[in-house]
N, C-alpha and C. Protein backbone atom coordinates (compact mmCIF):
# COMPACT_ATOMS: atom_id res chain seq x y z
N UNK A 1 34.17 5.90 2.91
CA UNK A 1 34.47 6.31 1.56
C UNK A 1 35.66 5.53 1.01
N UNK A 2 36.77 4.95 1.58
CA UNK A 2 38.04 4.53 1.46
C UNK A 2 37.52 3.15 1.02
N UNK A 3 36.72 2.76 2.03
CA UNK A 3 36.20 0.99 1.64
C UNK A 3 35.61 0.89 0.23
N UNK A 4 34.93 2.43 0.19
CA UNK A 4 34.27 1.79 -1.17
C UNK A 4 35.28 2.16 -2.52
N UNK A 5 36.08 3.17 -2.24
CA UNK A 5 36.96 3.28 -3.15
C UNK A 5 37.99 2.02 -3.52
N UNK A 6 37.96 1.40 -2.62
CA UNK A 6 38.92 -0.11 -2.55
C UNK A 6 38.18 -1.04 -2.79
N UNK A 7 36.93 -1.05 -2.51
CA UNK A 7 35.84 -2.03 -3.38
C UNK A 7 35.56 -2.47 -4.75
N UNK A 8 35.43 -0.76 -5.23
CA UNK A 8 34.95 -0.47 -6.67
C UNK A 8 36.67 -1.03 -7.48
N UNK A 9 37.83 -0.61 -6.87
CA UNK A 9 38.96 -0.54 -7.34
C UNK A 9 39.31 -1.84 -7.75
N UNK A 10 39.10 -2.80 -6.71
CA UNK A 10 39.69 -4.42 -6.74
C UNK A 10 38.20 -4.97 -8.08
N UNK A 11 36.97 -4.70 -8.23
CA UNK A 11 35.95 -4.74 -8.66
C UNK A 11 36.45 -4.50 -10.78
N UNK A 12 36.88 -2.91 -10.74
CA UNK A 12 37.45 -2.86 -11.75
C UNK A 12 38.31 -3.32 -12.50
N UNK A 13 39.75 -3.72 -11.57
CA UNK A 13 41.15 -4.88 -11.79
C UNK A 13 40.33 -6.11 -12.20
N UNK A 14 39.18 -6.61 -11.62
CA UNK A 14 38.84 -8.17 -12.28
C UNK A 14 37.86 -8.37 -13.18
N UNK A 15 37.44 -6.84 -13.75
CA UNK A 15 36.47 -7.37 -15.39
C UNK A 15 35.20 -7.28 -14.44
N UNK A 16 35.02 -6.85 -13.26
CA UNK A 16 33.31 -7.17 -12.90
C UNK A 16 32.51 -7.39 -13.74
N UNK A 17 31.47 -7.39 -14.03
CA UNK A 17 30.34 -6.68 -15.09
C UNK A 17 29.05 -6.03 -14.15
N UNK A 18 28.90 -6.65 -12.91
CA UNK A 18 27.88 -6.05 -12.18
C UNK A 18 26.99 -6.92 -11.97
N UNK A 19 26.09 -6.54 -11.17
CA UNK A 19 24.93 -8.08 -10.50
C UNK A 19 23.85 -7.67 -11.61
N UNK A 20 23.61 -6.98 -12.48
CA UNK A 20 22.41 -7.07 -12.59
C UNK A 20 22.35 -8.13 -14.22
N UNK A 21 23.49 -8.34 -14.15
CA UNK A 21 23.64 -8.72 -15.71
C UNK A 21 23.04 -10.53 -14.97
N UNK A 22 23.37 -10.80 -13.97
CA UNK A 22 22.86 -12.31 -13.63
C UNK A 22 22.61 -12.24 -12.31
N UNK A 23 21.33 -11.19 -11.93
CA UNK A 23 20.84 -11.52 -10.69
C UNK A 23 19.62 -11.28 -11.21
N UNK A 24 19.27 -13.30 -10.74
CA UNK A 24 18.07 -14.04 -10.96
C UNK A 24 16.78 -12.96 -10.54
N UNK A 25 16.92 -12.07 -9.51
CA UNK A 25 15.63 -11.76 -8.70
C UNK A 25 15.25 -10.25 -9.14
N UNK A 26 16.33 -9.99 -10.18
CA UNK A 26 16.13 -8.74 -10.81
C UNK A 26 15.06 -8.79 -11.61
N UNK A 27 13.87 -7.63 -11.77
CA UNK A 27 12.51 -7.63 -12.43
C UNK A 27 13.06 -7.96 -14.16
N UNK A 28 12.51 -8.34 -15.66
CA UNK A 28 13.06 -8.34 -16.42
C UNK A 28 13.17 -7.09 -17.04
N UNK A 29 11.39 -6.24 -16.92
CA UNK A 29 11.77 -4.89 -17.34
C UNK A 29 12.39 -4.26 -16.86
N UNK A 30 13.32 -4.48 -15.76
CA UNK A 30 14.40 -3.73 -14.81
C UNK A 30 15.78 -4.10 -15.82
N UNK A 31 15.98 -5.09 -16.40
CA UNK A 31 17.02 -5.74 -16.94
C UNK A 31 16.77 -4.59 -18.18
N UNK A 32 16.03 -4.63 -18.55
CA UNK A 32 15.39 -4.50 -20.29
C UNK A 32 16.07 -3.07 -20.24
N UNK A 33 15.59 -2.31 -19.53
CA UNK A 33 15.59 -0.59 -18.94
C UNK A 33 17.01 -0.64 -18.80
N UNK A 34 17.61 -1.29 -18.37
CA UNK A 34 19.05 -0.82 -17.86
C UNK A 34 20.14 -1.48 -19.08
N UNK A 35 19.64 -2.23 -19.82
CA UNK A 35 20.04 -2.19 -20.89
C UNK A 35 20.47 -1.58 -22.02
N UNK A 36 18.89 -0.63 -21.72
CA UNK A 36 18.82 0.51 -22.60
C UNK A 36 19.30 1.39 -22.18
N UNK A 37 20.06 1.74 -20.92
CA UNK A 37 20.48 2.87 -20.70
C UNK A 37 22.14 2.66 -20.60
N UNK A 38 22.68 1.67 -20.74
CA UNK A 38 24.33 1.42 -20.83
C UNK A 38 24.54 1.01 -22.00
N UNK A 39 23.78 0.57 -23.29
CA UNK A 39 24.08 0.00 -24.55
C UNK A 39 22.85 0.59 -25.69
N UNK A 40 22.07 0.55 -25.03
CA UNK A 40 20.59 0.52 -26.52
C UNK A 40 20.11 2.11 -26.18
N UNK A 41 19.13 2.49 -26.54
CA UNK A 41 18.57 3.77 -26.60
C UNK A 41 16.90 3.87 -25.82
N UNK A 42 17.21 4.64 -25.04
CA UNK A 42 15.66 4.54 -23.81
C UNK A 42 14.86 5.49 -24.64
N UNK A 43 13.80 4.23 -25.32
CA UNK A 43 12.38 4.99 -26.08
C UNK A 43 11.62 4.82 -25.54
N UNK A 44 10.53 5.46 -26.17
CA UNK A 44 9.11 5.48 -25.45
C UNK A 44 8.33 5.24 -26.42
N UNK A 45 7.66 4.14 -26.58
CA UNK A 45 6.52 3.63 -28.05
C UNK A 45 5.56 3.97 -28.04
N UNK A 46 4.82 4.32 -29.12
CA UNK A 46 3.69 5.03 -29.32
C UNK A 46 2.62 3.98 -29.31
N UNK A 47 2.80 3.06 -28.52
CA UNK A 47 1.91 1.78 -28.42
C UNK A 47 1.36 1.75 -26.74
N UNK A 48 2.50 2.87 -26.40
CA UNK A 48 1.77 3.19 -25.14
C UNK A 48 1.16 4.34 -24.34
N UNK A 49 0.59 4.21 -23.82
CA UNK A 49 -0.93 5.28 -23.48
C UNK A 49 0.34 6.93 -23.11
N UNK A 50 0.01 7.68 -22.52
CA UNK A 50 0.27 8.73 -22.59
C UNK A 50 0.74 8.72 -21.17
N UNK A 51 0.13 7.93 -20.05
CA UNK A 51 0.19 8.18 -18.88
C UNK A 51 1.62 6.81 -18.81
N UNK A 52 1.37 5.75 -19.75
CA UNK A 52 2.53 4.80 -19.24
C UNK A 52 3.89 5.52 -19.89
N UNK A 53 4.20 6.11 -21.15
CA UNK A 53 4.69 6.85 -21.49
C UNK A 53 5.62 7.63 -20.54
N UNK A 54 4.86 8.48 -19.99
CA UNK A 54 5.11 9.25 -18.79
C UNK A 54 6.07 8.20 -17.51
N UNK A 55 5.12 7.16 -16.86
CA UNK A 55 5.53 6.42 -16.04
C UNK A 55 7.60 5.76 -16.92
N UNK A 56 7.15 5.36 -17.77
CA UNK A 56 8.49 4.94 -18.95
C UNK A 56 9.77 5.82 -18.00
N UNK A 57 9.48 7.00 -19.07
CA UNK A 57 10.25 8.18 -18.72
C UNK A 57 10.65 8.31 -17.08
N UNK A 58 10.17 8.24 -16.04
CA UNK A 58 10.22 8.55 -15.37
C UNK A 58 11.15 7.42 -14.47
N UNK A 59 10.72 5.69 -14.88
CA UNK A 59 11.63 4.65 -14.60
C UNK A 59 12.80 5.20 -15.22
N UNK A 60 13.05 5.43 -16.46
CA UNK A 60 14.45 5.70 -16.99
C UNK A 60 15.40 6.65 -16.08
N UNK A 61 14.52 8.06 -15.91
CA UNK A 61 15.78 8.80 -15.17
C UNK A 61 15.54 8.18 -14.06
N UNK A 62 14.84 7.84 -13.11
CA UNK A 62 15.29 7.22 -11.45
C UNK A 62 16.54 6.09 -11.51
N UNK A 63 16.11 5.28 -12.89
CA UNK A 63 17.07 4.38 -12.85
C UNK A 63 18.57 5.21 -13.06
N UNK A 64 18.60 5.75 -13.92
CA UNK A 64 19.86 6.59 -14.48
C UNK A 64 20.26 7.38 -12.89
N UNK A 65 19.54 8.12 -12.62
CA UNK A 65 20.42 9.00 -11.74
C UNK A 65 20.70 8.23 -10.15
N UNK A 66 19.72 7.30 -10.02
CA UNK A 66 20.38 6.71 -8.98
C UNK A 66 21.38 5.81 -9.06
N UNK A 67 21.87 5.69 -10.62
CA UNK A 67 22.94 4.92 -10.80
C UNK A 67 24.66 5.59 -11.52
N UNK A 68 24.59 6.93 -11.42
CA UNK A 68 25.35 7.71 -11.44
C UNK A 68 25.78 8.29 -10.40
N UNK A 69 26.96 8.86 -10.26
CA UNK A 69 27.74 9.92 -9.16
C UNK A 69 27.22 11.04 -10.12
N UNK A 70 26.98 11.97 -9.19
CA UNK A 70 26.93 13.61 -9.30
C UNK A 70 28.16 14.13 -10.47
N UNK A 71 29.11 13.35 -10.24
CA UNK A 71 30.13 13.88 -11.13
C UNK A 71 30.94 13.40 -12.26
N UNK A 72 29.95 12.18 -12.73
CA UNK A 72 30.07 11.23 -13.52
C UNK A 72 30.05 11.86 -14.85
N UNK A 73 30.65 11.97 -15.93
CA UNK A 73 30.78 12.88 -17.06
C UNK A 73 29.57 12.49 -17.51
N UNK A 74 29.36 11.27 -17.92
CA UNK A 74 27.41 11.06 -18.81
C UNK A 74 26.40 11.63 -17.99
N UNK A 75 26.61 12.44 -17.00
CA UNK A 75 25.04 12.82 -16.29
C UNK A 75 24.47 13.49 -16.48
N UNK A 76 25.28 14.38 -16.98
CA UNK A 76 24.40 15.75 -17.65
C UNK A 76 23.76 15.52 -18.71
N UNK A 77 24.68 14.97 -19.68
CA UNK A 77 24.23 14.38 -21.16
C UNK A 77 22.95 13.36 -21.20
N UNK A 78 23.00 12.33 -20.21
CA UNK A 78 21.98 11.58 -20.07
C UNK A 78 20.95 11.93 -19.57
N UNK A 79 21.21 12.96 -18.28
CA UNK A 79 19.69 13.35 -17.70
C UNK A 79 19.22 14.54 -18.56
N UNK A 80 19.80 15.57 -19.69
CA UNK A 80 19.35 15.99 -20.67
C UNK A 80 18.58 15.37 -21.64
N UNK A 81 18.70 13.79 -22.04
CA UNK A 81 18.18 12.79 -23.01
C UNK A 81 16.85 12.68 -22.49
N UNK A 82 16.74 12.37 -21.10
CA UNK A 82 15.50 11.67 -20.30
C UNK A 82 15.12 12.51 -19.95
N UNK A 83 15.33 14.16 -19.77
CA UNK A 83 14.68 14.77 -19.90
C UNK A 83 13.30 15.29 -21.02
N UNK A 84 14.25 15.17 -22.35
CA UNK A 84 13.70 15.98 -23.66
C UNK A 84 12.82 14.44 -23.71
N UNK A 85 12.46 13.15 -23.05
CA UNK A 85 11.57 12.00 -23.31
C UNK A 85 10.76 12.50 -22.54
N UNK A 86 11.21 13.22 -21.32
CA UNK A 86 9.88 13.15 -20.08
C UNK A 86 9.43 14.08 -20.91
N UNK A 87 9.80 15.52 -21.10
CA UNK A 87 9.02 16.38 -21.90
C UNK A 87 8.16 16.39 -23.42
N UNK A 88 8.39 15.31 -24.04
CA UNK A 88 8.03 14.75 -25.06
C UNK A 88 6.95 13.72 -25.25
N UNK A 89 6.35 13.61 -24.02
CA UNK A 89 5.42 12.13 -23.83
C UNK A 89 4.37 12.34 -24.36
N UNK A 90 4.05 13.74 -25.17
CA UNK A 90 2.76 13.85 -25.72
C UNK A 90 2.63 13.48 -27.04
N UNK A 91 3.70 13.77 -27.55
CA UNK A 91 4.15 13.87 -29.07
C UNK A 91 4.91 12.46 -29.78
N UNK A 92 4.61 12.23 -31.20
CA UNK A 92 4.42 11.36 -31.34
C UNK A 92 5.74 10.58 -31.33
N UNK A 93 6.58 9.42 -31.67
CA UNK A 93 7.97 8.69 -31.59
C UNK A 93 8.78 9.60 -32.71
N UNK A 94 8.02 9.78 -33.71
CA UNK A 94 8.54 10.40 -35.03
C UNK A 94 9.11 11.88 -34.63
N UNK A 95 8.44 12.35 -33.86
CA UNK A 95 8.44 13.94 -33.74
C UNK A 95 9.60 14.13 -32.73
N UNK A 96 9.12 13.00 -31.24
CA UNK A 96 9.81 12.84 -30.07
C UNK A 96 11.56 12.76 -30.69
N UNK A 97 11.60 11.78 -32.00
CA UNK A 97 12.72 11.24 -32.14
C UNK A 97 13.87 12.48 -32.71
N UNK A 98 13.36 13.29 -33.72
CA UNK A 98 14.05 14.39 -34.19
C UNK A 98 13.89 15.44 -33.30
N UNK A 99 13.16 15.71 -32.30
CA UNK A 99 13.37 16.59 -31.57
C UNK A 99 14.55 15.85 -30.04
N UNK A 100 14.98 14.70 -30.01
CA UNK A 100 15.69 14.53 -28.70
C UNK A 100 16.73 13.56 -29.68
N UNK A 101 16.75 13.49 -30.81
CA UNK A 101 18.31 12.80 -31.23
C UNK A 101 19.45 13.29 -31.07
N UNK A 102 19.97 14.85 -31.60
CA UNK A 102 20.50 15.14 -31.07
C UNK A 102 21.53 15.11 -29.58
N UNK A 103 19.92 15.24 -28.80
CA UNK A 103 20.27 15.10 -27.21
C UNK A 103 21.22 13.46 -26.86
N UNK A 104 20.43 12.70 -27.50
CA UNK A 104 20.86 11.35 -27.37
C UNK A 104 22.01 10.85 -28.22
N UNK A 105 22.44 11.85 -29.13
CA UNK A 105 23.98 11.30 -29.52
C UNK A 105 24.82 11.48 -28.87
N UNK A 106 25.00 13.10 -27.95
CA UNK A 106 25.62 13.27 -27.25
C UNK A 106 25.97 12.53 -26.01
N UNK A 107 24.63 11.68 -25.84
CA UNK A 107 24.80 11.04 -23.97
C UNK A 107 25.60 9.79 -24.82
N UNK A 108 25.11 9.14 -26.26
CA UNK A 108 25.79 8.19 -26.76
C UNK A 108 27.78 8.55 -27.02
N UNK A 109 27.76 9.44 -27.25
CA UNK A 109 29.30 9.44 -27.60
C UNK A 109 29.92 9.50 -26.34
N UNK A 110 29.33 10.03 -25.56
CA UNK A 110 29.87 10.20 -24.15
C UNK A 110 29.50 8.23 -23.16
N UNK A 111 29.04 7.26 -23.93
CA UNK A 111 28.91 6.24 -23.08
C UNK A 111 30.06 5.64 -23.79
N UNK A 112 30.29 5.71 -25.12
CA UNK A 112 31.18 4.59 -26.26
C UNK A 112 32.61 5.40 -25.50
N UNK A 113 32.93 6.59 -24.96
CA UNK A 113 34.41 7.05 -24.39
C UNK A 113 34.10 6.33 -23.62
N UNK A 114 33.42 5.17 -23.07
CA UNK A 114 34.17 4.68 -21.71
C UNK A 114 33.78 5.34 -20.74
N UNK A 115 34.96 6.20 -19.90
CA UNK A 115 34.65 6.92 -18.93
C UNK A 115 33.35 8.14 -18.89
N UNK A 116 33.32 8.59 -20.11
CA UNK A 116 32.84 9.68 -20.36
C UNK A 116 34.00 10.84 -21.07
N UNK A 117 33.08 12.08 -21.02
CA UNK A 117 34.13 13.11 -21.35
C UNK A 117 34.83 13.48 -22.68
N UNK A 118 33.98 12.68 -23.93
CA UNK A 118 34.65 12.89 -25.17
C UNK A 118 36.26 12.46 -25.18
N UNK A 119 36.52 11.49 -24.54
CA UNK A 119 38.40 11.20 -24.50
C UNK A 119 38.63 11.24 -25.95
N UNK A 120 40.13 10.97 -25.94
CA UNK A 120 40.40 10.87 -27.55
C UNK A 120 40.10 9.38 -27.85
N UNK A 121 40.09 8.35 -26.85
CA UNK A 121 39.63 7.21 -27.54
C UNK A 121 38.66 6.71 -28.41
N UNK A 122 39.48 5.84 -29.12
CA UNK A 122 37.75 5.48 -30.54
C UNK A 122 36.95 5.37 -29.97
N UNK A 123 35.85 5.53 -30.26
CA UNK A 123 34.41 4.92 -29.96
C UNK A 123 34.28 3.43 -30.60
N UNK A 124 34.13 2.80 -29.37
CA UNK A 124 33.17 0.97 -29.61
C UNK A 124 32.26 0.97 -29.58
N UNK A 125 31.67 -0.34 -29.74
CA UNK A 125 31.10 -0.88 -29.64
C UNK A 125 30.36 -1.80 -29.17
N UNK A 126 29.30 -2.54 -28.77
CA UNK A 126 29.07 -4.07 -28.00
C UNK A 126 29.18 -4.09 -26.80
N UNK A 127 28.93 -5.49 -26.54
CA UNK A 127 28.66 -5.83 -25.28
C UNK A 127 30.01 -5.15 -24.22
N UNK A 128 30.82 -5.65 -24.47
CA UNK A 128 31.83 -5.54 -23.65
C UNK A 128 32.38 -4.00 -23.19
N UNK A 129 32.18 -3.11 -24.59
CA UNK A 129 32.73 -2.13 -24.21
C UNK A 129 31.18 -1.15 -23.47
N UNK A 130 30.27 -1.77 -23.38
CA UNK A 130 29.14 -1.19 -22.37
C UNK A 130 29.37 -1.53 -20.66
N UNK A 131 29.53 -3.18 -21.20
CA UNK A 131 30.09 -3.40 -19.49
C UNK A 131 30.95 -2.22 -18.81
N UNK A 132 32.24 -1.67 -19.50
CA UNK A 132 33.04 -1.13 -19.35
C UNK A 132 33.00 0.11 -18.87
N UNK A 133 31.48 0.62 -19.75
CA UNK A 133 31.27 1.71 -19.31
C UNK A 133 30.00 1.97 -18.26
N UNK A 134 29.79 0.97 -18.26
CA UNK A 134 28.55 0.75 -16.43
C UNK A 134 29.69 0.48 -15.70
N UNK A 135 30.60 -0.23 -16.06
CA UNK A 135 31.54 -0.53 -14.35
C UNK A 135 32.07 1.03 -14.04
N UNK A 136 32.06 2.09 -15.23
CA UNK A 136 32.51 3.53 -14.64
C UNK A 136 31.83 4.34 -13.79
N UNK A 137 30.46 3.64 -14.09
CA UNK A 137 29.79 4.09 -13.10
C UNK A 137 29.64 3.75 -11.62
N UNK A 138 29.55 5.03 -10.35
CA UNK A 138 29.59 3.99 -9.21
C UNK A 138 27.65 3.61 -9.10
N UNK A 139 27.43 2.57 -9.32
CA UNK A 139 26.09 2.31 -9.13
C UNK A 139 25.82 1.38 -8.26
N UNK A 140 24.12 1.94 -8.34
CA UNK A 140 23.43 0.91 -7.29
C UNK A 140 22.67 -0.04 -8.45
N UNK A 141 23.23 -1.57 -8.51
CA UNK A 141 22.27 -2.43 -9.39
C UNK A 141 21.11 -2.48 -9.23
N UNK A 142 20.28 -2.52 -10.49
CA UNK A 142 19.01 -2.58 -10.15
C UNK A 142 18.49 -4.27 -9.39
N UNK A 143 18.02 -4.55 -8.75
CA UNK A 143 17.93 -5.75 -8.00
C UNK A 143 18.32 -6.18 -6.85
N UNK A 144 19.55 -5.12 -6.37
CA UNK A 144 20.38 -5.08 -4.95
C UNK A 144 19.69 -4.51 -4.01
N UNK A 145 20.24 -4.56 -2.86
CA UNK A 145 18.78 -3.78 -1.85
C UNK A 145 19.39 -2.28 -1.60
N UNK A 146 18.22 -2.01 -1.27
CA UNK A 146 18.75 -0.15 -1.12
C UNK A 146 20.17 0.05 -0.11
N UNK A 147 20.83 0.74 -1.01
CA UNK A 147 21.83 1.13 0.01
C UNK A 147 22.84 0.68 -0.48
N UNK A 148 22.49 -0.77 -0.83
CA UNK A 148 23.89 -0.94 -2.06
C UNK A 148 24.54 -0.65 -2.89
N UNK A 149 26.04 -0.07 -2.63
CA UNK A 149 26.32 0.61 -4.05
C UNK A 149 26.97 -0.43 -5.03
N UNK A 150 27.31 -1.46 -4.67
CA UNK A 150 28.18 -2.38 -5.36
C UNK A 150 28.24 -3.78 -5.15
């Protein structure tokens, strides 16, 4: 536990950004997905069948929660978001969208604090201040081999 706390620590002091932002062997819809879940907004298009829909949803939270600590302030907020999508895969983007916006401002205000937790800090924006808030997370990159947390 100490190693990785001194890992993540020296990791944070130098601006990391994380492997997945330039590891070549990472899938792209793995990139795309995890994009959407530290900066953009994880939808589900009505261009896709009901069952990929479903499958969507279901990449999103595995990705999300295996890339969170248990006690990470966005987890609740986020696995509430990807929830109200998994439960929503029937219904249409329009319907899906006003019934889980809400849900999804909240996991959003809670990614733009950074750490999480509603701080008093402004809310950003962009690239950088997303990095910022994936490096808060302790995660496993998508593309690393199992077991890797960092």
């Amino acid at each position: 536990m100490e190693r990785n706390v001194a890992i993540k620590k020296v990791l944070d002091d130098n601006n990391f950004t994380g492997l997945s932002i330039n590891n070549a062997s990472t899938p792209d819809e793995k990139k795309v997905m995890w994009s959407d879940l530290v900066q953009g907004k994880p939808e589900l298009e009505d261009s896709l069948s009901t069952n990929a829909k479903q499958m969507k949803a279901e990449m999103y939270t595995t990705m999300f929660k295996d890339s969170t600590d248990l006690d990470h302030p966005c987890r609740i907020p986020g696995s509430v978001y990807l929830k109200c999508l998994q439960d929503s895969v029937k219904t249409t983007e329009k319907n899906r969208s006003a019934k889980c916006l809400p849900l999804f401002g909240t996991f959003d205000a809670c990614r733009r604090a950074g750490s999480g937790g509603g701080g008093t800090r402004a809310p950003t924006t962009g690239p950088a201040q997303a990095q910022r808030w994936a490096r808060s997370w302790c995660m496993s990159v998508p593309g690393q081999a199992e077991g890797s947390r960092y």
